[in-house]
N, C-alpha and C. Protein backbone atom coordinates (compact mmCIF):
# COMPACT_ATOMS: atom_id res chain seq x y z
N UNK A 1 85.88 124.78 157.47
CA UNK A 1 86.10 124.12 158.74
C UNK A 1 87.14 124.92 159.52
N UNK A 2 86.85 125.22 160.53
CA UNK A 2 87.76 125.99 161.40
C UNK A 2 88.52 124.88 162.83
N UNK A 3 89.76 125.10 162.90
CA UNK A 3 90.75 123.38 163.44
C UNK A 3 90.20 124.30 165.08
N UNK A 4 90.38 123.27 165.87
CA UNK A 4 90.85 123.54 167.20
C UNK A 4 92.49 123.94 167.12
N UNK A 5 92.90 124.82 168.16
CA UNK A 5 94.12 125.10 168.72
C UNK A 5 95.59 123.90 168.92
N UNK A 6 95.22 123.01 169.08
CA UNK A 6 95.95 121.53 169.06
C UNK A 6 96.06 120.89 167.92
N UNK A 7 96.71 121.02 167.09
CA UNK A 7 96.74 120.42 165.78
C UNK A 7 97.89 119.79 165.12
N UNK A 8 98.61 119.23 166.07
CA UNK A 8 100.13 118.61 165.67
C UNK A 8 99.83 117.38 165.41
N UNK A 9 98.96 116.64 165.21
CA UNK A 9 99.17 115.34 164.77
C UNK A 9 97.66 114.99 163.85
N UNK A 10 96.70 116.32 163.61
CA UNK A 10 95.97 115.53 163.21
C UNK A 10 96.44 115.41 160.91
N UNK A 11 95.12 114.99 160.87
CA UNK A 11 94.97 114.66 158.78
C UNK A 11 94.68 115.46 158.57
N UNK A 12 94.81 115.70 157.13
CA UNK A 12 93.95 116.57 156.28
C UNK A 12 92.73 115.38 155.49
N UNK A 13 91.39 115.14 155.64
CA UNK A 13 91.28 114.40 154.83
C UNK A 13 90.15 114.97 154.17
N UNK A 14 89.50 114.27 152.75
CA UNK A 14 88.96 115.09 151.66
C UNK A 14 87.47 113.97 151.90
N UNK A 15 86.74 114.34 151.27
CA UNK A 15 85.34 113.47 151.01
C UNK A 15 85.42 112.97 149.17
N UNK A 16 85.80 112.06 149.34
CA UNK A 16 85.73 111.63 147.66
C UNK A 16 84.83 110.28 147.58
N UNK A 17 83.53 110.74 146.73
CA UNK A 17 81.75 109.82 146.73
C UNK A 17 81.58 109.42 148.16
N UNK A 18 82.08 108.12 148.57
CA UNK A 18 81.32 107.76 149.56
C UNK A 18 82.93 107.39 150.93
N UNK A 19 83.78 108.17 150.69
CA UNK A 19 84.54 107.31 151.82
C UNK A 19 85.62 108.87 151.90
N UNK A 20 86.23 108.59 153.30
CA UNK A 20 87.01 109.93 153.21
C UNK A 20 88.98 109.22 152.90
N UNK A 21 88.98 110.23 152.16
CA UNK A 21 90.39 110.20 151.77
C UNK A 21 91.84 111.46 152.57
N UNK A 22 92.59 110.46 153.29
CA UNK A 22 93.53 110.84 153.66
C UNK A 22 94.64 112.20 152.67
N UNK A 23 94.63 113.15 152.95
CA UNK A 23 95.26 113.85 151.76
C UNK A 23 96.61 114.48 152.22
N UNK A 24 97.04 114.74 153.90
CA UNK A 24 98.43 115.42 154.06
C UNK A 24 98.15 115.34 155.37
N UNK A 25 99.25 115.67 156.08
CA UNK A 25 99.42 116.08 157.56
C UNK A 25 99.21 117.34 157.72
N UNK A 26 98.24 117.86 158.46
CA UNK A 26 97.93 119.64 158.55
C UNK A 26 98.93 120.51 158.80
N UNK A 27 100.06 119.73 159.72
CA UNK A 27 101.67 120.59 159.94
C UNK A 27 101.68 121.04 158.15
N UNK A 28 101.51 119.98 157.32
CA UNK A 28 102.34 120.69 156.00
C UNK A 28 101.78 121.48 155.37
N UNK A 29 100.53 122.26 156.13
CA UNK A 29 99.92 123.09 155.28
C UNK A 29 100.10 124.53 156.05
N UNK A 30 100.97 125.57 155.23
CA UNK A 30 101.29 126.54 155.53
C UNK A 30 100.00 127.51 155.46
N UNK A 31 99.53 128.76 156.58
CA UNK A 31 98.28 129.53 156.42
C UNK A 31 98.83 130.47 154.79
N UNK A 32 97.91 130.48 154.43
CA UNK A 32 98.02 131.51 152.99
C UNK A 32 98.21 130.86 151.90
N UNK A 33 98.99 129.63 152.02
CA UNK A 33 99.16 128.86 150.80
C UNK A 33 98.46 127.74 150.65
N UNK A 34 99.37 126.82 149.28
CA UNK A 34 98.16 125.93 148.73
C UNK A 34 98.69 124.96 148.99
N UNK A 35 98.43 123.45 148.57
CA UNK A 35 99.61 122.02 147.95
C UNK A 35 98.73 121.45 147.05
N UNK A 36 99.19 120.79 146.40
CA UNK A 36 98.55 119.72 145.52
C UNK A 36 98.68 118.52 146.12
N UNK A 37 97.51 117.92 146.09
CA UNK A 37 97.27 116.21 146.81
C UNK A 37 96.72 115.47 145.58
N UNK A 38 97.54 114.47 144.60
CA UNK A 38 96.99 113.68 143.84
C UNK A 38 96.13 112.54 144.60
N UNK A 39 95.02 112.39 143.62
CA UNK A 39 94.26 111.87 144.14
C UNK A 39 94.17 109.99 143.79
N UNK A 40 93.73 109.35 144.65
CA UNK A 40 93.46 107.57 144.26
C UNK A 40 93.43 107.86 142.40
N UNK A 41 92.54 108.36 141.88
CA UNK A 41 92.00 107.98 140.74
C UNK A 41 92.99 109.11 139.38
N UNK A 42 94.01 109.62 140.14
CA UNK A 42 95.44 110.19 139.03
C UNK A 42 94.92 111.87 138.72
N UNK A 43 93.82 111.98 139.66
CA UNK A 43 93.76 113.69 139.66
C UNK A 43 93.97 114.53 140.57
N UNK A 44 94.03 115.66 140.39
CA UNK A 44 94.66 116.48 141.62
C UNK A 44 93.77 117.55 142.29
N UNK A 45 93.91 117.44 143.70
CA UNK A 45 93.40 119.03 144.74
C UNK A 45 94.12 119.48 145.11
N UNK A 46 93.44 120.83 145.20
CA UNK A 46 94.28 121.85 145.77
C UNK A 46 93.94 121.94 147.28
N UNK A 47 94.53 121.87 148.17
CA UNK A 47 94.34 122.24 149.76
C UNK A 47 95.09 123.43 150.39
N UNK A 48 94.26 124.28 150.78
CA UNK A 48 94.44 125.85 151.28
C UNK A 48 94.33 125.46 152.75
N UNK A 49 94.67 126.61 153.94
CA UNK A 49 94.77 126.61 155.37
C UNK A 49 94.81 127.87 155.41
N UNK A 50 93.76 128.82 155.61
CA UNK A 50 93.85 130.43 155.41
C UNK A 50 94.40 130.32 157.09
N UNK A 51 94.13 132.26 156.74
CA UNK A 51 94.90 132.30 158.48
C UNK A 51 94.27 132.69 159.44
N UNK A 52 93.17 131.88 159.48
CA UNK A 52 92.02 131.78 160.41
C UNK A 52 92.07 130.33 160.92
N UNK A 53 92.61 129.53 160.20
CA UNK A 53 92.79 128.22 160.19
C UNK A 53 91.93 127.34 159.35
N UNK A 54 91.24 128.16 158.60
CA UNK A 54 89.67 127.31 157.94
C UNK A 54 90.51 126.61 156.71
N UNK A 55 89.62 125.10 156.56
CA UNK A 55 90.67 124.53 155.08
C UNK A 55 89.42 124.37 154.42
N UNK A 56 89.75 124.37 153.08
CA UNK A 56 89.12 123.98 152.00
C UNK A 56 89.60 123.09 150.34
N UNK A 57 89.03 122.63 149.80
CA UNK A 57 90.02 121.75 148.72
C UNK A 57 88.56 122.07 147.62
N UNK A 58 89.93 122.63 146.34
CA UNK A 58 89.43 122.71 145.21
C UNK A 58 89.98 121.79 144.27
N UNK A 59 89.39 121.80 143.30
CA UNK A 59 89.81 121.17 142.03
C UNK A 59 91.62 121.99 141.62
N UNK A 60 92.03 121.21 141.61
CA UNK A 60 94.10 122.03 141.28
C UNK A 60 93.63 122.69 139.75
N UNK A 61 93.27 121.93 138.91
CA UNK A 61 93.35 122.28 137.71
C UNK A 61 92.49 123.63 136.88
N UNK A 62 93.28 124.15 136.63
CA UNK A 62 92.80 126.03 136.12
C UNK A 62 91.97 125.69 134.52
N UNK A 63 90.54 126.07 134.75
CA UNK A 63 89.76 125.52 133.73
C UNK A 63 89.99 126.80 132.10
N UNK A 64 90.72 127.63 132.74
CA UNK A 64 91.03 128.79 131.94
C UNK A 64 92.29 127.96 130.94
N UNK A 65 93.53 127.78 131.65
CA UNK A 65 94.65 127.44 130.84
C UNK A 65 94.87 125.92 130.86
N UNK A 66 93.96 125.06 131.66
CA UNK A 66 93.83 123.78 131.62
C UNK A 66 95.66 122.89 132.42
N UNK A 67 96.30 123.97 132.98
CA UNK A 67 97.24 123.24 133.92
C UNK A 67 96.95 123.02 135.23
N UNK A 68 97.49 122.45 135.91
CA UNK A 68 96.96 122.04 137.36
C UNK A 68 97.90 123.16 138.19
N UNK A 69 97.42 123.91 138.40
CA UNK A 69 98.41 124.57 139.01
C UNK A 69 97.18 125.91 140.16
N UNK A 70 96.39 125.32 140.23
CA UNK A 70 95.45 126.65 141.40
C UNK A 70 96.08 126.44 142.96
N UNK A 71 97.30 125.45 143.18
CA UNK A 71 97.30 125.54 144.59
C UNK A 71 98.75 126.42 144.53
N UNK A 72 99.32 126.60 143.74
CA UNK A 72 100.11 127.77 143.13
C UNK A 72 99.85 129.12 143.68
N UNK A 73 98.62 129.27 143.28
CA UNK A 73 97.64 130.80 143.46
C UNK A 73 97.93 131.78 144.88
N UNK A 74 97.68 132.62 144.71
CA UNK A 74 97.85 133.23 145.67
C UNK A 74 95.77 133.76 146.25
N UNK A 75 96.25 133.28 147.50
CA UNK A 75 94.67 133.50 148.44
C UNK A 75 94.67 134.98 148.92
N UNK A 76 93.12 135.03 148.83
CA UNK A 76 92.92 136.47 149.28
C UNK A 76 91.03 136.35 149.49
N UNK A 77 90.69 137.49 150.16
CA UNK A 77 89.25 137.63 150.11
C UNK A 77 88.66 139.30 149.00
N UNK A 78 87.52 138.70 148.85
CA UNK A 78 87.31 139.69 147.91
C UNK A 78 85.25 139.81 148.81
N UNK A 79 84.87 140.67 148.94
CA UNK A 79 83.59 140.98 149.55
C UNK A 79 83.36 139.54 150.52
N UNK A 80 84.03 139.45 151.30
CA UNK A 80 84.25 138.34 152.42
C UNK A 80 84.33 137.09 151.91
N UNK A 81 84.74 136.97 150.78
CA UNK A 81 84.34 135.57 150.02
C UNK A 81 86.16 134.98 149.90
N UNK A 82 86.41 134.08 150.40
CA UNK A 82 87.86 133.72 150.28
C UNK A 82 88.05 133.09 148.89
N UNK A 83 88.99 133.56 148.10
CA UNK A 83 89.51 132.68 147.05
C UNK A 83 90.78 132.80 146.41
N UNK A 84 91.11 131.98 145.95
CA UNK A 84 92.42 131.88 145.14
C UNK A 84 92.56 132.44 143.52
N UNK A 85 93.47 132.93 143.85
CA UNK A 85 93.70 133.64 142.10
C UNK A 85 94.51 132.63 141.21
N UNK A 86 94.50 132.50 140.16
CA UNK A 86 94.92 131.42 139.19
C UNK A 86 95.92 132.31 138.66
N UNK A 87 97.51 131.44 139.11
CA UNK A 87 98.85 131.99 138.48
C UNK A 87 98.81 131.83 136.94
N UNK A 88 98.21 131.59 136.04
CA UNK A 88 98.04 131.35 135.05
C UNK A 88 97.73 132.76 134.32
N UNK A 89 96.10 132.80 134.61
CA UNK A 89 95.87 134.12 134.02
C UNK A 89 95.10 135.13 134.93
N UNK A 90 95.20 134.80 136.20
CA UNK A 90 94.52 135.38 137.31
C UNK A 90 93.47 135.61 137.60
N UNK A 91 92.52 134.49 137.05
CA UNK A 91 91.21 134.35 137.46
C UNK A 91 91.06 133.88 139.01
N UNK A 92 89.99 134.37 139.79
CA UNK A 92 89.82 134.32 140.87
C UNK A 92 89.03 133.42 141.25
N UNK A 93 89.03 131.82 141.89
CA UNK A 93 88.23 131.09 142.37
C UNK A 93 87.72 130.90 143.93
N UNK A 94 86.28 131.12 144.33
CA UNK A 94 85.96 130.74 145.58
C UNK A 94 85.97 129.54 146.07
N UNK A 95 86.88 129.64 147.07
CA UNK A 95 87.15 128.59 147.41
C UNK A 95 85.92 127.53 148.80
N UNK A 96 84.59 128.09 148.72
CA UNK A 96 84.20 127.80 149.11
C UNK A 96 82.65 127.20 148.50
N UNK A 97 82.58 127.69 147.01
CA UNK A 97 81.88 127.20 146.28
C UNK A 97 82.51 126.44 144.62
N UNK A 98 83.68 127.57 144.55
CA UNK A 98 84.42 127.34 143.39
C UNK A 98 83.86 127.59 142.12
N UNK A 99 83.01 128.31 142.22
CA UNK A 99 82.72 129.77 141.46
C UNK A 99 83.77 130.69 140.56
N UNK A 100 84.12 130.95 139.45
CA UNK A 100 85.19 131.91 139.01
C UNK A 100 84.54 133.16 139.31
N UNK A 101 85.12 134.07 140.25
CA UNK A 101 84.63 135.49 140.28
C UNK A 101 84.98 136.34 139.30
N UNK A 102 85.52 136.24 138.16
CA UNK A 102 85.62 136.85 137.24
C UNK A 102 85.07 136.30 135.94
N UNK A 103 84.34 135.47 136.27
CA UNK A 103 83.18 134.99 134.97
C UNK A 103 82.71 133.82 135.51
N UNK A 104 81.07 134.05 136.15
CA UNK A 104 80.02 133.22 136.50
C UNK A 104 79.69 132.14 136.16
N UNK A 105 80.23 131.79 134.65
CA UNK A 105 79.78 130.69 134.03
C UNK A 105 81.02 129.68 134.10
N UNK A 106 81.64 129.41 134.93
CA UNK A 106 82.74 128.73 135.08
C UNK A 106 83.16 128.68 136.49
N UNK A 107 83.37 127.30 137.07
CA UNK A 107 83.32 126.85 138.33
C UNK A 107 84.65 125.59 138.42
N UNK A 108 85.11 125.26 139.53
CA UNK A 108 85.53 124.24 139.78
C UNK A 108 85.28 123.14 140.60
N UNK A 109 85.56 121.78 140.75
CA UNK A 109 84.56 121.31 142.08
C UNK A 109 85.43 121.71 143.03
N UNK A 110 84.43 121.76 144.02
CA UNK A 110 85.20 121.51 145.54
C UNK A 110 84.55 120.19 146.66
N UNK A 111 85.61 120.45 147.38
CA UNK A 111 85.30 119.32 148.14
C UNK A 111 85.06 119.50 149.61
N UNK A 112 84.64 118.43 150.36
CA UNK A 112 84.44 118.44 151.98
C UNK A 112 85.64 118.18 152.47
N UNK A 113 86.28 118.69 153.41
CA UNK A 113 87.49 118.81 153.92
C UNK A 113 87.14 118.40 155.67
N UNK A 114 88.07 118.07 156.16
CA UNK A 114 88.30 117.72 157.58
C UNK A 114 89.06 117.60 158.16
N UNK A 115 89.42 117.17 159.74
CA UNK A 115 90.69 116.97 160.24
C UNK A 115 90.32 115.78 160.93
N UNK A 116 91.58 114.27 161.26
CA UNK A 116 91.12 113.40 161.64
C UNK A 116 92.40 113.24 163.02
């Protein structure tokens, strides 16, 4: 999702099953970095704001070392594909499918993101 230019007061909010969930104020999301937003049900996302302005929300938790820590990561693109590297052991997740680019058979969810 790419924000309009005016963005001082809007949400960050997430799509969780059938209803959207409020997750931060977009001021608190710095371009390049991550936050963690625990969720209603005691789990955690990660929410990115690259510096294009596009957001996206992954699963926080690193399926490699099993800590929650992917909004930690440091963002980058790799063959135009944006993703976050896992401070853990530096596996690389797309953050737009959540895909591990360094081994196919391992993914994280992601979610629908918005501004309200």
């Amino acid at each position: 999702m790419t924000l309009a230019p005016e963005t001082t007061d809007l949400k960050v909010q997430l799509q969780l099953a059938d209803s959207w969930f409020t997750a931060c104020d977009l001021n608190l999301l710095t371009p390049g970095r991550g936050v963690a937003v625990l969720l209603p049900d005691g789990g955690q996302v990660a929410v990115f704001r690259d510096r294009t302005d596009r957001l996206y929300a992954i699963d926080n938790r690193d399926p490699f070392g099993g800590a929650a820590v992917l909004s930690r990561g440091l963002t980058g693109t790799h063959q135009g594909r944006p993703f976050v590297a896992s401070p853990l052991l530096k596996q690389r997740f797309d953050l737009e499918t959540g895909e591990c680019l360094d081994d196919e058979t391992v993914r994280v969810t992601t979610y629908e993101v918005r501004t309200a």
